[in-house]
Structures are given as structure tokens and as C-alpha cells.
PDB file of N, CA and C in Angstrom:
ATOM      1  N   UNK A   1      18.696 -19.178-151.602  1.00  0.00           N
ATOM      2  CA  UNK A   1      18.531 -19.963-150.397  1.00  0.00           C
ATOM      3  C   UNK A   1      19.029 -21.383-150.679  1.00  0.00           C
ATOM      4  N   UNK A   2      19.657 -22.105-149.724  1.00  0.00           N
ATOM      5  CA  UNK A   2      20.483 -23.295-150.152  1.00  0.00           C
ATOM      6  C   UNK A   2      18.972 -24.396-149.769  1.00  0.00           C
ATOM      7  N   UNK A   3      19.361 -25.393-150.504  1.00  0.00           N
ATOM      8  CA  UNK A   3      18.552 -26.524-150.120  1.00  0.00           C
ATOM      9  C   UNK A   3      19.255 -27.400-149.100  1.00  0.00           C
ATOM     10  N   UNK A   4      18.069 -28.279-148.756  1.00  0.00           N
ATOM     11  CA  UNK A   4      18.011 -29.570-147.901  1.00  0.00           C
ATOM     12  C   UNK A   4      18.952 -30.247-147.962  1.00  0.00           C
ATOM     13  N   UNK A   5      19.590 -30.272-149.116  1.00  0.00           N
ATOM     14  CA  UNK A   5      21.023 -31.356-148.965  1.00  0.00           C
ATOM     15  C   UNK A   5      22.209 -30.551-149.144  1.00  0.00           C
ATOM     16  N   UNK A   6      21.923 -28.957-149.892  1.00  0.00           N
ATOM     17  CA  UNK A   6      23.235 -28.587-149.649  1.00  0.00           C
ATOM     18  C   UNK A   6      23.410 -28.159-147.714  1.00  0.00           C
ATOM     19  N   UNK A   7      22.583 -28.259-147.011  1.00  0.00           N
ATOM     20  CA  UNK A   7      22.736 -27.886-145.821  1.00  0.00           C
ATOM     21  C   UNK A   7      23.052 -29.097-144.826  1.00  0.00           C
ATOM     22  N   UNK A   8      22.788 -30.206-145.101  1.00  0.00           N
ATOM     23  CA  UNK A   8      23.047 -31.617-144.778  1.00  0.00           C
ATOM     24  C   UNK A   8      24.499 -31.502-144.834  1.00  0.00           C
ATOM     25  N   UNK A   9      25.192 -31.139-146.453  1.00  0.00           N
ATOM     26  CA  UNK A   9      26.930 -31.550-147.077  1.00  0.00           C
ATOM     27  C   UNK A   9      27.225 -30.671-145.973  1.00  0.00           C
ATOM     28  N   UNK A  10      27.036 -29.072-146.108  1.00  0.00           N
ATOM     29  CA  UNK A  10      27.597 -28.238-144.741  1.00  0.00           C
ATOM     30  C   UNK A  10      27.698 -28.500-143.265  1.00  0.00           C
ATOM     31  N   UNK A  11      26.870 -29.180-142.978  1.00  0.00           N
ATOM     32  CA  UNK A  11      26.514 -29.656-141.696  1.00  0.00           C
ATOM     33  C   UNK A  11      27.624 -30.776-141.497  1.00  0.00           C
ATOM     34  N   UNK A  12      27.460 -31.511-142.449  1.00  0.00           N
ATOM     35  CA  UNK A  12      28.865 -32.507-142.078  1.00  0.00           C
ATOM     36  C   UNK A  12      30.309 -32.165-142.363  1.00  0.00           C
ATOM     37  N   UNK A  13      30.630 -31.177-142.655  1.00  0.00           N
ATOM     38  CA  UNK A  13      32.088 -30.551-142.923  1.00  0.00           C
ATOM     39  C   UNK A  13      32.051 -29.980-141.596  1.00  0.00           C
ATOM     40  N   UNK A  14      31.197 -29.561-140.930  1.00  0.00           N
ATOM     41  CA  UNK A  14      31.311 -28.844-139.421  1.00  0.00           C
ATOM     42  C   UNK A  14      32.488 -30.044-138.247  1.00  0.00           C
ATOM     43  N   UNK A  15      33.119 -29.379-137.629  1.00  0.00           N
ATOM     44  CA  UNK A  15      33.715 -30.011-136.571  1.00  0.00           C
ATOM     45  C   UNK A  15      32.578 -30.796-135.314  1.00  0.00           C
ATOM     46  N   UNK A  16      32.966 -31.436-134.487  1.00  0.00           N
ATOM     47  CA  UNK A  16      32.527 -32.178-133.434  1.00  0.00           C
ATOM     48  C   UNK A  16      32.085 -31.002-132.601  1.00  0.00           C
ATOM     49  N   UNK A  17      32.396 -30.488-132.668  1.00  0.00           N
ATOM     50  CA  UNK A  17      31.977 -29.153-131.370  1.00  0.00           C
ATOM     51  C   UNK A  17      30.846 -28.213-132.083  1.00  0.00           C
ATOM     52  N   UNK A  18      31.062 -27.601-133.296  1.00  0.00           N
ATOM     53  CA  UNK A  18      30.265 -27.168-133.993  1.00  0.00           C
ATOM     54  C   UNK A  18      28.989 -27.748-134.274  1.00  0.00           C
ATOM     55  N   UNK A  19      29.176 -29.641-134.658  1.00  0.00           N
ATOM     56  CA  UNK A  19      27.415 -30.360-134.776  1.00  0.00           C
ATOM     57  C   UNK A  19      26.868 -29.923-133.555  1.00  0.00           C
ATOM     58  N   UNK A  20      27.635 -30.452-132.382  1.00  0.00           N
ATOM     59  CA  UNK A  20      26.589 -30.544-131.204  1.00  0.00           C
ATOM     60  C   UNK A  20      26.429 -29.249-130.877  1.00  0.00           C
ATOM     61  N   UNK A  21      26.896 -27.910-130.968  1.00  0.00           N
ATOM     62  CA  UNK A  21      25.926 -27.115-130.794  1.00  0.00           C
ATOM     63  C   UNK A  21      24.852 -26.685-132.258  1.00  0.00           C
ATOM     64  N   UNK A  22      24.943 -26.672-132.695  1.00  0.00           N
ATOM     65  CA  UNK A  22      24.056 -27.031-133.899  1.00  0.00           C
ATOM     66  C   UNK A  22      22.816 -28.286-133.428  1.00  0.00           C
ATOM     67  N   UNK A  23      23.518 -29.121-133.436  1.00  0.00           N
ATOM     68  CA  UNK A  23      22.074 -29.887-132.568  1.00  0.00           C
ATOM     69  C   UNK A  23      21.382 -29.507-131.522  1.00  0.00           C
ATOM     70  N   UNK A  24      21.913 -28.326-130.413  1.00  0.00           N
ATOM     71  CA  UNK A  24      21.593 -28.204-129.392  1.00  0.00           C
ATOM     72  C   UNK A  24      20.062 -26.669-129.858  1.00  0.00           C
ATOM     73  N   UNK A  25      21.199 -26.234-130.852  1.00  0.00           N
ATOM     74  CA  UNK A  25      20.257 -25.554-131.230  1.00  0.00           C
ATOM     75  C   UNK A  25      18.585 -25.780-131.979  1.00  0.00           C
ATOM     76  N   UNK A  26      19.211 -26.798-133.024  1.00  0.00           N
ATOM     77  CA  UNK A  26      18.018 -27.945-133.724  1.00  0.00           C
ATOM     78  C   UNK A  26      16.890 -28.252-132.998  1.00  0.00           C
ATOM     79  N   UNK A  27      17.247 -28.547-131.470  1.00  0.00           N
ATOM     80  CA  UNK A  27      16.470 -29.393-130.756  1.00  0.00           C
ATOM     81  C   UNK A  27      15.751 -28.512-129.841  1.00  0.00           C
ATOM     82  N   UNK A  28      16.542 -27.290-129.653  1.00  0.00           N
ATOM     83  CA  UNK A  28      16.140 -26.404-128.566  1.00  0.00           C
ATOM     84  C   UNK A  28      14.528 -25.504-129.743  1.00  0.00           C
ATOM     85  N   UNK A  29      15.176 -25.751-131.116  1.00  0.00           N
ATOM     86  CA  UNK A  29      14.048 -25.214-131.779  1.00  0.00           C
ATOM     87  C   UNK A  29      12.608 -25.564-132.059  1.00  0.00           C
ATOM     88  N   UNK A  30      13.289 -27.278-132.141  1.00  0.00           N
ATOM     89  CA  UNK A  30      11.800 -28.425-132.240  1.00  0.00           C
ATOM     90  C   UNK A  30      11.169 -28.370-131.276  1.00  0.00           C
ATOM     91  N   UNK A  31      11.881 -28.372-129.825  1.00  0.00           N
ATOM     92  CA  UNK A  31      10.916 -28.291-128.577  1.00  0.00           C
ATOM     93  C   UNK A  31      10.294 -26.671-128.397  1.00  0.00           C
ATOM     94  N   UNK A  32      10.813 -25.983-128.814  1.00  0.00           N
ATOM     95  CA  UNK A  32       9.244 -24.590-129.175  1.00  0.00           C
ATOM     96  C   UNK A  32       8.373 -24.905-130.178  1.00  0.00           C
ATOM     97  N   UNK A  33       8.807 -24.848-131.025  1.00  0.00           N
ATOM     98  CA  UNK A  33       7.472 -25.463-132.069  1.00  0.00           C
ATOM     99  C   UNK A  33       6.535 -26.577-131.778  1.00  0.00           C
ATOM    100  N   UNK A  34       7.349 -27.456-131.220  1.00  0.00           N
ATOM    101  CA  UNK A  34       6.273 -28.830-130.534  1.00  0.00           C
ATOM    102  C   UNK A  34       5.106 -27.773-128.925  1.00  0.00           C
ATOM    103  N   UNK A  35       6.236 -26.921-128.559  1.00  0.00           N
ATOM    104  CA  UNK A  35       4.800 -26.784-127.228  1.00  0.00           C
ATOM    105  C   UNK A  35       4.060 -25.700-127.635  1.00  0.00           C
ATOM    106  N   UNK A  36       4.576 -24.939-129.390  1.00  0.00           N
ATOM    107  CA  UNK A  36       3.754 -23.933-129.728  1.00  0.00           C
ATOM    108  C   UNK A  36       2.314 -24.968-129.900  1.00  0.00           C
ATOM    109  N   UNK A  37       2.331 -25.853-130.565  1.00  0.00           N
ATOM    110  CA  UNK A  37       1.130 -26.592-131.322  1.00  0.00           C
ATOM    111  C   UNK A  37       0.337 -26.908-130.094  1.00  0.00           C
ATOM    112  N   UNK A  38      -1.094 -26.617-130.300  1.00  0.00           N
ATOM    113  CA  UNK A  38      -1.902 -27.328-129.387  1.00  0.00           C
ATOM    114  C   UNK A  38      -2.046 -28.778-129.129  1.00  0.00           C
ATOM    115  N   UNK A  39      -1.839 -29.445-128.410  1.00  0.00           N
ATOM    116  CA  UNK A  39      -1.752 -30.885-128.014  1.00  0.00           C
ATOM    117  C   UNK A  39      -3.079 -31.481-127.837  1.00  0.00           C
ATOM    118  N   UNK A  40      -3.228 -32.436-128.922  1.00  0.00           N
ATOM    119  CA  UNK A  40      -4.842 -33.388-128.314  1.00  0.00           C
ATOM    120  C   UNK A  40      -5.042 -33.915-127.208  1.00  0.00           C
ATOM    121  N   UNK A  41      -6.077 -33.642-126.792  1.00  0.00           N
ATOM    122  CA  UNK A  41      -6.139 -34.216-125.544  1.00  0.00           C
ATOM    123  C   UNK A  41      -6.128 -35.437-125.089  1.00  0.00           C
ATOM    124  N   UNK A  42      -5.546 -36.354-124.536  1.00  0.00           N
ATOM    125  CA  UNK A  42      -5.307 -37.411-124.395  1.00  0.00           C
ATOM    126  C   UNK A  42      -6.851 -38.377-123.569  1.00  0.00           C
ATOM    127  N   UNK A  43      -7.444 -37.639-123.945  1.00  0.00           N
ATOM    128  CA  UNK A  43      -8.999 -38.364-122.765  1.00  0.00           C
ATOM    129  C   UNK A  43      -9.828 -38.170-124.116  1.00  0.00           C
ATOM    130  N   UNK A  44     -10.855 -38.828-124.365  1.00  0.00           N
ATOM    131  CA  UNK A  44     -12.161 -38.694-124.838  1.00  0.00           C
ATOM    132  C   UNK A  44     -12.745 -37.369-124.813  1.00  0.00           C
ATOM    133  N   UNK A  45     -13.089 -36.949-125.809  1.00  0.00           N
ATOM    134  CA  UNK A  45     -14.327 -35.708-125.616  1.00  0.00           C
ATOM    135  C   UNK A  45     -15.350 -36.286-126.160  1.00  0.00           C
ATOM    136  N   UNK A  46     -15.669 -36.734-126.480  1.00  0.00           N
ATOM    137  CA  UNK A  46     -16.797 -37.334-127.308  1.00  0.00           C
ATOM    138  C   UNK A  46     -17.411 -36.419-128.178  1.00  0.00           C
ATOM    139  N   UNK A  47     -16.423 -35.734-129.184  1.00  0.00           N
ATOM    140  CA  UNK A  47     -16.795 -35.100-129.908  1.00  0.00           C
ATOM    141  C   UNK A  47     -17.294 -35.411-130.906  1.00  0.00           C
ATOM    142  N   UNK A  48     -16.745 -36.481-131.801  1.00  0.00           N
ATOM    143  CA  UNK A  48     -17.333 -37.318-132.642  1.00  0.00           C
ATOM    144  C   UNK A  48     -18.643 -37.595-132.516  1.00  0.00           C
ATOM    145  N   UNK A  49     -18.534 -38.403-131.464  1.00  0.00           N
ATOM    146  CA  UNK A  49     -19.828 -39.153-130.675  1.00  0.00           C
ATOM    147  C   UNK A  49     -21.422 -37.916-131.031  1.00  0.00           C
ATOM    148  N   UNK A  50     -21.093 -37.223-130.693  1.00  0.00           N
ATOM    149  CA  UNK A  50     -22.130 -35.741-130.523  1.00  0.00           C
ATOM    150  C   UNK A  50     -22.722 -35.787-132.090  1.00  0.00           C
ATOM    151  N   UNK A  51     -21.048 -35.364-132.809  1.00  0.00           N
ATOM    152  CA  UNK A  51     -21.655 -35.272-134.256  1.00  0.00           C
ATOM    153  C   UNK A  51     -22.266 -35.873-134.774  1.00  0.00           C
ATOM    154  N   UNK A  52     -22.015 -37.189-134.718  1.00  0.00           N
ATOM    155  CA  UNK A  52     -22.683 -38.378-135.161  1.00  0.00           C
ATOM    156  C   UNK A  52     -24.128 -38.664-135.210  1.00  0.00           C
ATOM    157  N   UNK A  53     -24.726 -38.163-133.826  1.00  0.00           N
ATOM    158  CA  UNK A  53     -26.072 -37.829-133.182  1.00  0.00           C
ATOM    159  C   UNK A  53     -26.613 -36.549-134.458  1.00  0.00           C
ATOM    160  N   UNK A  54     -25.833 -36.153-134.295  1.00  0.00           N
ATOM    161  CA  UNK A  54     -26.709 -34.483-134.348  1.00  0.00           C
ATOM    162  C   UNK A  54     -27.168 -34.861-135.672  1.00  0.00           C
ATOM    163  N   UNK A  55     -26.128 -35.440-136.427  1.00  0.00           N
ATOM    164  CA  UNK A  55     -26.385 -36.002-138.084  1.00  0.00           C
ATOM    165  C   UNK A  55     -27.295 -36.802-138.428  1.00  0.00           C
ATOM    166  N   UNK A  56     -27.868 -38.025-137.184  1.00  0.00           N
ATOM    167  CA  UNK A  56     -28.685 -38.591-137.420  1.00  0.00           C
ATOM    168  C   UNK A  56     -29.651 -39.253-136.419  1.00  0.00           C
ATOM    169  N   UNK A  57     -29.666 -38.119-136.032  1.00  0.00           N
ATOM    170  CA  UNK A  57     -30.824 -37.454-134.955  1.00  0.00           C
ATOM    171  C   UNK A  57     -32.303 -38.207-135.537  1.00  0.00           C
ATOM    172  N   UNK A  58     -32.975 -37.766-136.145  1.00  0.00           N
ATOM    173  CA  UNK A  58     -34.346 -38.054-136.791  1.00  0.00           C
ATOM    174  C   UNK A  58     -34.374 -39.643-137.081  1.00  0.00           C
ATOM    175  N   UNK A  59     -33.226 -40.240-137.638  1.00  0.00           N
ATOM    176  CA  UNK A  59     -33.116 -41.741-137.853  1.00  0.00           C
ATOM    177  C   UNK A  59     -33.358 -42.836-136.495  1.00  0.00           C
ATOM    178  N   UNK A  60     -33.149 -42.347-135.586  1.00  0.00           N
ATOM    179  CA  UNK A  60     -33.091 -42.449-133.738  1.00  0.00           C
ATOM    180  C   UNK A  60     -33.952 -42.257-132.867  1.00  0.00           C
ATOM    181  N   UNK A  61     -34.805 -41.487-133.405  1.00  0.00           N
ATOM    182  CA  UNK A  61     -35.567 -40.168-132.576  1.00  0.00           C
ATOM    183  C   UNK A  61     -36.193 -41.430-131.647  1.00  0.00           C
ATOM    184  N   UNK A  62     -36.161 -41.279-130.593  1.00  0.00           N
ATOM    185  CA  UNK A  62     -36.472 -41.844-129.010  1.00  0.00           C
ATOM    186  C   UNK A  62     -36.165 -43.590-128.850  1.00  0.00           C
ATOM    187  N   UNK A  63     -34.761 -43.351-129.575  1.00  0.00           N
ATOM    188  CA  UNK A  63     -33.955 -44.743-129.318  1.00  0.00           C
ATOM    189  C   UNK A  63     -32.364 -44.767-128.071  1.00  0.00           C
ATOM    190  N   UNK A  64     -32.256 -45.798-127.863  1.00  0.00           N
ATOM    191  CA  UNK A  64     -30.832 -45.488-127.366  1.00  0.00           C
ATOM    192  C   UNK A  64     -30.035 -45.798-128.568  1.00  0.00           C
ATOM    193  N   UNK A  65     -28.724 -45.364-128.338  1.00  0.00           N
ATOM    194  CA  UNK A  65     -27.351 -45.250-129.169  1.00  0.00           C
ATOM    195  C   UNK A  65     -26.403 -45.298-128.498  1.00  0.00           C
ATOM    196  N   UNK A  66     -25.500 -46.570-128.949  1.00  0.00           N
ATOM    197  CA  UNK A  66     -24.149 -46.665-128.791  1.00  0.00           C
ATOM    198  C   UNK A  66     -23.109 -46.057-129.847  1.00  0.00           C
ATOM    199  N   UNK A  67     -22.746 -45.210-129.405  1.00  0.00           N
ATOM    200  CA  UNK A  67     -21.756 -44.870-130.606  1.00  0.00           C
ATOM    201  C   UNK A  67     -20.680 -44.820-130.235  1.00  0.00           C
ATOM    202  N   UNK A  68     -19.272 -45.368-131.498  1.00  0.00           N
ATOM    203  CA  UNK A  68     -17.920 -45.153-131.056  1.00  0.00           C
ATOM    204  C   UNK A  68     -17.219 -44.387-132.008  1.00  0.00           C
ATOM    205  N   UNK A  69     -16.667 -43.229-131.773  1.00  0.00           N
ATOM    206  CA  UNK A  69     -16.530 -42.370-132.946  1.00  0.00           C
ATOM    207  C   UNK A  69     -17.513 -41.855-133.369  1.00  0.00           C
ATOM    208  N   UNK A  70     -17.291 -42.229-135.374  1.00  0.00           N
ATOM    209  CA  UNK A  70     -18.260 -41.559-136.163  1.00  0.00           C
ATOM    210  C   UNK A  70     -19.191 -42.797-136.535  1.00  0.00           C
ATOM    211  N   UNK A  71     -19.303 -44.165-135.820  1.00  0.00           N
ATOM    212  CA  UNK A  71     -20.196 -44.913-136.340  1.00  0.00           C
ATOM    213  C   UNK A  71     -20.820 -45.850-135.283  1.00  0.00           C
ATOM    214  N   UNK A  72     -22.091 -45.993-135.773  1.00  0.00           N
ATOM    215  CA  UNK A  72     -23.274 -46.504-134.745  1.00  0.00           C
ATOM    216  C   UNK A  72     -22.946 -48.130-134.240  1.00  0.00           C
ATOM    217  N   UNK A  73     -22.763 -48.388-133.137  1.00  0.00           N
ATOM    218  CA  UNK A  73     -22.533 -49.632-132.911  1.00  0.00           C
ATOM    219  C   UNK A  73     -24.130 -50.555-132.367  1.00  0.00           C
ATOM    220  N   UNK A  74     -25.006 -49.800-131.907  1.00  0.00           N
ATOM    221  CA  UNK A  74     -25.957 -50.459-131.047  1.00  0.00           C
ATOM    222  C   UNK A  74     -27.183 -49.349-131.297  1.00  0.00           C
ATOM    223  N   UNK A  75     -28.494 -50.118-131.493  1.00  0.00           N
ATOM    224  CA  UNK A  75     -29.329 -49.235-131.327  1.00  0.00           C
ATOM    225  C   UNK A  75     -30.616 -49.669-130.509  1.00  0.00           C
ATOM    226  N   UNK A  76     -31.473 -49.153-130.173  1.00  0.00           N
ATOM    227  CA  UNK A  76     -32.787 -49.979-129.684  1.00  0.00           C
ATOM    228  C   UNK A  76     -33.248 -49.122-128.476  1.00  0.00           C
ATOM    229  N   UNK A  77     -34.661 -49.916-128.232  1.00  0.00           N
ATOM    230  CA  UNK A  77     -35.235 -49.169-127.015  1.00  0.00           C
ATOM    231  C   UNK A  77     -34.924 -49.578-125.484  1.00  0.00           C
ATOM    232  N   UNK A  78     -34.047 -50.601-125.407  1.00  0.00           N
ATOM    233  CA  UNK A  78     -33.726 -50.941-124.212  1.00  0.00           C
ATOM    234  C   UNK A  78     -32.625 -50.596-123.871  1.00  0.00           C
ATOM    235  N   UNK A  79     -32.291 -49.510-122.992  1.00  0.00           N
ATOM    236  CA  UNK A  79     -30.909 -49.446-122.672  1.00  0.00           C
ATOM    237  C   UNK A  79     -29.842 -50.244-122.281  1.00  0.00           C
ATOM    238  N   UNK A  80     -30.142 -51.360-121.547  1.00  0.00           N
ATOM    239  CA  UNK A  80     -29.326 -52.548-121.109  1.00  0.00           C
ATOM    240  C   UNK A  80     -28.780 -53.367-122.180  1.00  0.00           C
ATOM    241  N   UNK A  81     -29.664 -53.566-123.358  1.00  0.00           N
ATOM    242  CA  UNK A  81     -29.316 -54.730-124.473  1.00  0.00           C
ATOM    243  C   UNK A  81     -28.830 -53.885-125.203  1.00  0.00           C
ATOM    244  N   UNK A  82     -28.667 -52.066-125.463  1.00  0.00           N
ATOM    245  CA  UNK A  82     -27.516 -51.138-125.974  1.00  0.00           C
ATOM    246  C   UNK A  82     -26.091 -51.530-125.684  1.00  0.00           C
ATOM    247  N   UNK A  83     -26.319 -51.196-124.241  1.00  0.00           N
ATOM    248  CA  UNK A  83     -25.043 -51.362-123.699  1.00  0.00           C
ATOM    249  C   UNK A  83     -24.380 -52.626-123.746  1.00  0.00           C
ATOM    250  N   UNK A  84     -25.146 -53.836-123.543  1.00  0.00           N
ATOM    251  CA  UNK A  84     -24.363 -55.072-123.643  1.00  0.00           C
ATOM    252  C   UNK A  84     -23.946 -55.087-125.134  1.00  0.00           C
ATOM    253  N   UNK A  85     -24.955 -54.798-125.916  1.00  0.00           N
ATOM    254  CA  UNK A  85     -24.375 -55.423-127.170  1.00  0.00           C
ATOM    255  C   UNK A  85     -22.719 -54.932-127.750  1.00  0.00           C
ATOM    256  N   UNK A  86     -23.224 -53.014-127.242  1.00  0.00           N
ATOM    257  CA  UNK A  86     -21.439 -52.298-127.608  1.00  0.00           C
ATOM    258  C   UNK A  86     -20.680 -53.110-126.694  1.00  0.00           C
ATOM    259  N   UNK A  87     -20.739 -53.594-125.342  1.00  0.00           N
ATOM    260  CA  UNK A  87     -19.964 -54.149-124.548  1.00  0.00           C
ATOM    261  C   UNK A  87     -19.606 -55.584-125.532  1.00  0.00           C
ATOM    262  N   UNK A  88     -20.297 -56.240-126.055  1.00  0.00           N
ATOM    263  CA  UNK A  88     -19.851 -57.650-126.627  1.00  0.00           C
ATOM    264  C   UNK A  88     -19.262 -57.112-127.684  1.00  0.00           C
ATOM    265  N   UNK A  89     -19.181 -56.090-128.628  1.00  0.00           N
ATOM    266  CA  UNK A  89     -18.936 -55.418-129.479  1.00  0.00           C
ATOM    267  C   UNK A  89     -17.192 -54.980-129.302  1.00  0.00           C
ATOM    268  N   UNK A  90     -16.924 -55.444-128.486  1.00  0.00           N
ATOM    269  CA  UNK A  90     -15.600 -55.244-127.246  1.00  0.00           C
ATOM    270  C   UNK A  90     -15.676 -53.504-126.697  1.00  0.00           C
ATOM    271  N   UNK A  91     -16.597 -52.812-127.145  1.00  0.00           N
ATOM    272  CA  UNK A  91     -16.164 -51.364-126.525  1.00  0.00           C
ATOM    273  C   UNK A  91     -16.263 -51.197-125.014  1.00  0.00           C
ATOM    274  N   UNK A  92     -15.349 -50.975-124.123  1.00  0.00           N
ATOM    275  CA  UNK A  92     -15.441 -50.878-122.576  1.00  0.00           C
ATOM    276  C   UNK A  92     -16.375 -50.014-121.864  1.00  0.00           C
ATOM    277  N   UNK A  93     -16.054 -48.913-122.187  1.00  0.00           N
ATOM    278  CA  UNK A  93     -17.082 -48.021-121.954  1.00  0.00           C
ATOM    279  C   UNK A  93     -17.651 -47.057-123.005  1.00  0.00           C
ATOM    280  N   UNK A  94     -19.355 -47.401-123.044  1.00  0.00           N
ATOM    281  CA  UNK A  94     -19.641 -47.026-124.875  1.00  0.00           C
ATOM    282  C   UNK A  94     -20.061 -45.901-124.662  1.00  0.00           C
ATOM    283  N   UNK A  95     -19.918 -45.311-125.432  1.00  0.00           N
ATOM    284  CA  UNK A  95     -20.900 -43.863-125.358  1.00  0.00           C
ATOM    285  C   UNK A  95     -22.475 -44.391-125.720  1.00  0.00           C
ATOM    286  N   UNK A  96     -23.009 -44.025-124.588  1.00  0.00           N
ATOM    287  CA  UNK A  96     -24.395 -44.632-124.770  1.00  0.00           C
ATOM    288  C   UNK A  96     -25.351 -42.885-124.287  1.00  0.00           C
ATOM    289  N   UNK A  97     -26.498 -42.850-125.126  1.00  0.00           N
ATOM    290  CA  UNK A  97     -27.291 -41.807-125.272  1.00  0.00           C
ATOM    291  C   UNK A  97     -28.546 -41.860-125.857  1.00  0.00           C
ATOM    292  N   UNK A  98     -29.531 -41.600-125.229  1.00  0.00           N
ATOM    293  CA  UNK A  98     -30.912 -41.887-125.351  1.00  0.00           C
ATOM    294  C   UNK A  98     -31.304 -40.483-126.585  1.00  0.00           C
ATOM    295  N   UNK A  99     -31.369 -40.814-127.780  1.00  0.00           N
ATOM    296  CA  UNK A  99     -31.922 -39.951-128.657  1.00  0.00           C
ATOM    297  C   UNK A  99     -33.176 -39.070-128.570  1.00  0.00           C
ATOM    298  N   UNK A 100     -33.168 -38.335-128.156  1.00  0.00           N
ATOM    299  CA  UNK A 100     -34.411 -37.191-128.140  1.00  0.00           C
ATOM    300  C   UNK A 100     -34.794 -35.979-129.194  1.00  0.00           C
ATOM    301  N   UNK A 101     -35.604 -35.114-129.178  1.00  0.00           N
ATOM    302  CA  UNK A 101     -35.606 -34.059-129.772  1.00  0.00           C
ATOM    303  C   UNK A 101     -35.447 -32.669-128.941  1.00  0.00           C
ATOM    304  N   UNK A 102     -34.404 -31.707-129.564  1.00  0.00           N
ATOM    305  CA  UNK A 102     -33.675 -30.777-128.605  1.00  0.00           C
ATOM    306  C   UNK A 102     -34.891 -30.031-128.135  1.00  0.00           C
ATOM    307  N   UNK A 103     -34.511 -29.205-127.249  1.00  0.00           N
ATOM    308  CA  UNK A 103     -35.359 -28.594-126.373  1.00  0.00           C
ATOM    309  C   UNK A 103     -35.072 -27.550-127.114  1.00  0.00           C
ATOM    310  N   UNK A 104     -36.530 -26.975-127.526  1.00  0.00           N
ATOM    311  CA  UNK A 104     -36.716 -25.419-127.388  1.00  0.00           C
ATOM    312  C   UNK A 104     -36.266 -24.215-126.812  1.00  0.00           C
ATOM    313  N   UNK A 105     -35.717 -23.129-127.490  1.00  0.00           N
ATOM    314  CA  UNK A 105     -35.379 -22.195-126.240  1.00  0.00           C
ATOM    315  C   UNK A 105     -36.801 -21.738-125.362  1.00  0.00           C
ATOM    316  N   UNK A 106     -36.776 -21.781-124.286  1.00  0.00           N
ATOM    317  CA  UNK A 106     -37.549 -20.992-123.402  1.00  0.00           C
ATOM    318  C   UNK A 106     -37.938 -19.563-123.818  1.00  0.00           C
ATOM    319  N   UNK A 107     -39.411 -19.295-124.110  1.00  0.00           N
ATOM    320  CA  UNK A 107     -39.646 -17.876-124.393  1.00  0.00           C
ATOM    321  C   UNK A 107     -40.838 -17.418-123.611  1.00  0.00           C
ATOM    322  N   UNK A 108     -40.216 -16.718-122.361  1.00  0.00           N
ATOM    323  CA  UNK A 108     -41.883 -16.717-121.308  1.00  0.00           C
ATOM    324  C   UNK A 108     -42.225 -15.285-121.728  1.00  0.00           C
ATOM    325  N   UNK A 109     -43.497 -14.805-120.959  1.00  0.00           N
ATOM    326  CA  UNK A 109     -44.100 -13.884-121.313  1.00  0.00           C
ATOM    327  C   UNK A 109     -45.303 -14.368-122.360  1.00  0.00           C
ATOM    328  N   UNK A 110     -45.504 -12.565-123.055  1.00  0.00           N
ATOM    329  CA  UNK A 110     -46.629 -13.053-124.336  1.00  0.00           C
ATOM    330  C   UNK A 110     -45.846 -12.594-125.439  1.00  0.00           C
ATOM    331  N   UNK A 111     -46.384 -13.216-126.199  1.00  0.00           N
ATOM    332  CA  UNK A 111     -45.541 -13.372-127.988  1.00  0.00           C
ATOM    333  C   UNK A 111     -46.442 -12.709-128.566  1.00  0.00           C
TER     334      UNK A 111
END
């Protein structure tokens, strides 16, 4: 199998008509592989945000939380002085979330 530069030297011995379809091909290949790959989503999921919680859940337990990403910007029992502080903190809109303990599954009947 030839390498990376012996295919470069070949590529440039090719005529003017020969690169550009060769490029046409190149490019026609990158753009399948680029829309094979799943694309990040360009919006917030606040996926981070979640993890972050879930990790330090008990450290929180019936506080608010500002979080951006994977790290805590604001904490406390007042939601307003949460939010201002991530807001002075420059974050626009913070992920803000009142720390609780998860709910139980529901098990009616008798046990």
C-alpha cells in the first residue's frame, strides 16, 4: 500500500483535468463521512449540568445550584442571590436547580 506522500508525488504528476476530478471525488467523499458522524447539537442539553448534581447531590441536599458545565458557580438557600450571583458571574442564563432527594419509585398495594 503506498503512503501519504507517495500519493501526494502521484497526485501532482496528474494533469489539470485529472486533479479536479480527483478533488471532486475527495470532497464528494469528506461530505459522506462528515454527515455519516453524528453532529453535536448546537443548543444546550444540560447534560453536564445533571451530572454534576447527581455527583454531588448529598453536598447540596436542599440548596439551590448554579451550575455551568461540570462546575458549581453559586450555591445557597435563596434562589434570587443564586441566580444573581451566576448572573454577576457573567453567565446569562444559569442553570439554576433546587437540590433535592430523588423520589422513590411508587409501590402501591401491600408489600
Amino acid at each position: 500500500m503506498a503512503t501519504l506522500e507517495q500519493l501526494i508525488d502521484e497526485a501532482r504528476a496528474l494533469s489539470a483535468a485529472e486533479k479536479a476530478k480527483l478533488r471532486q471525488e475527495l470532497d464528494r467523499d469528506f461530505e459522506q463521512t462528515e454527515s455519516a458522524q453524528p453532529s453535536k447539537p448546537n443548543y444546550r442539553t444540560g447534560e453536564l449540568e445533571r451530572a454534576w448534581i447527581a455527583a454531588h447531590r448529598s453536598e447540596y441536599m436542599n440548596q439551590w445550584v448554579a451550575v455551568e458545565g461540570d462546575r458549581l458557580i453559586a450555591h445557597g438557600t435563596n434562589p434570587r442571590q443564586v441566580y444573581l450571583a451566576a448572573r454577576k458571574a457573567g453567565i446569562d442564563v444559569p442553570y439554576l436547580v433546587q437540590v433535592v432527594k430523588p423520589e422513590e419509585p411508587y409501590s402501591g398495594g401491600w408489600l
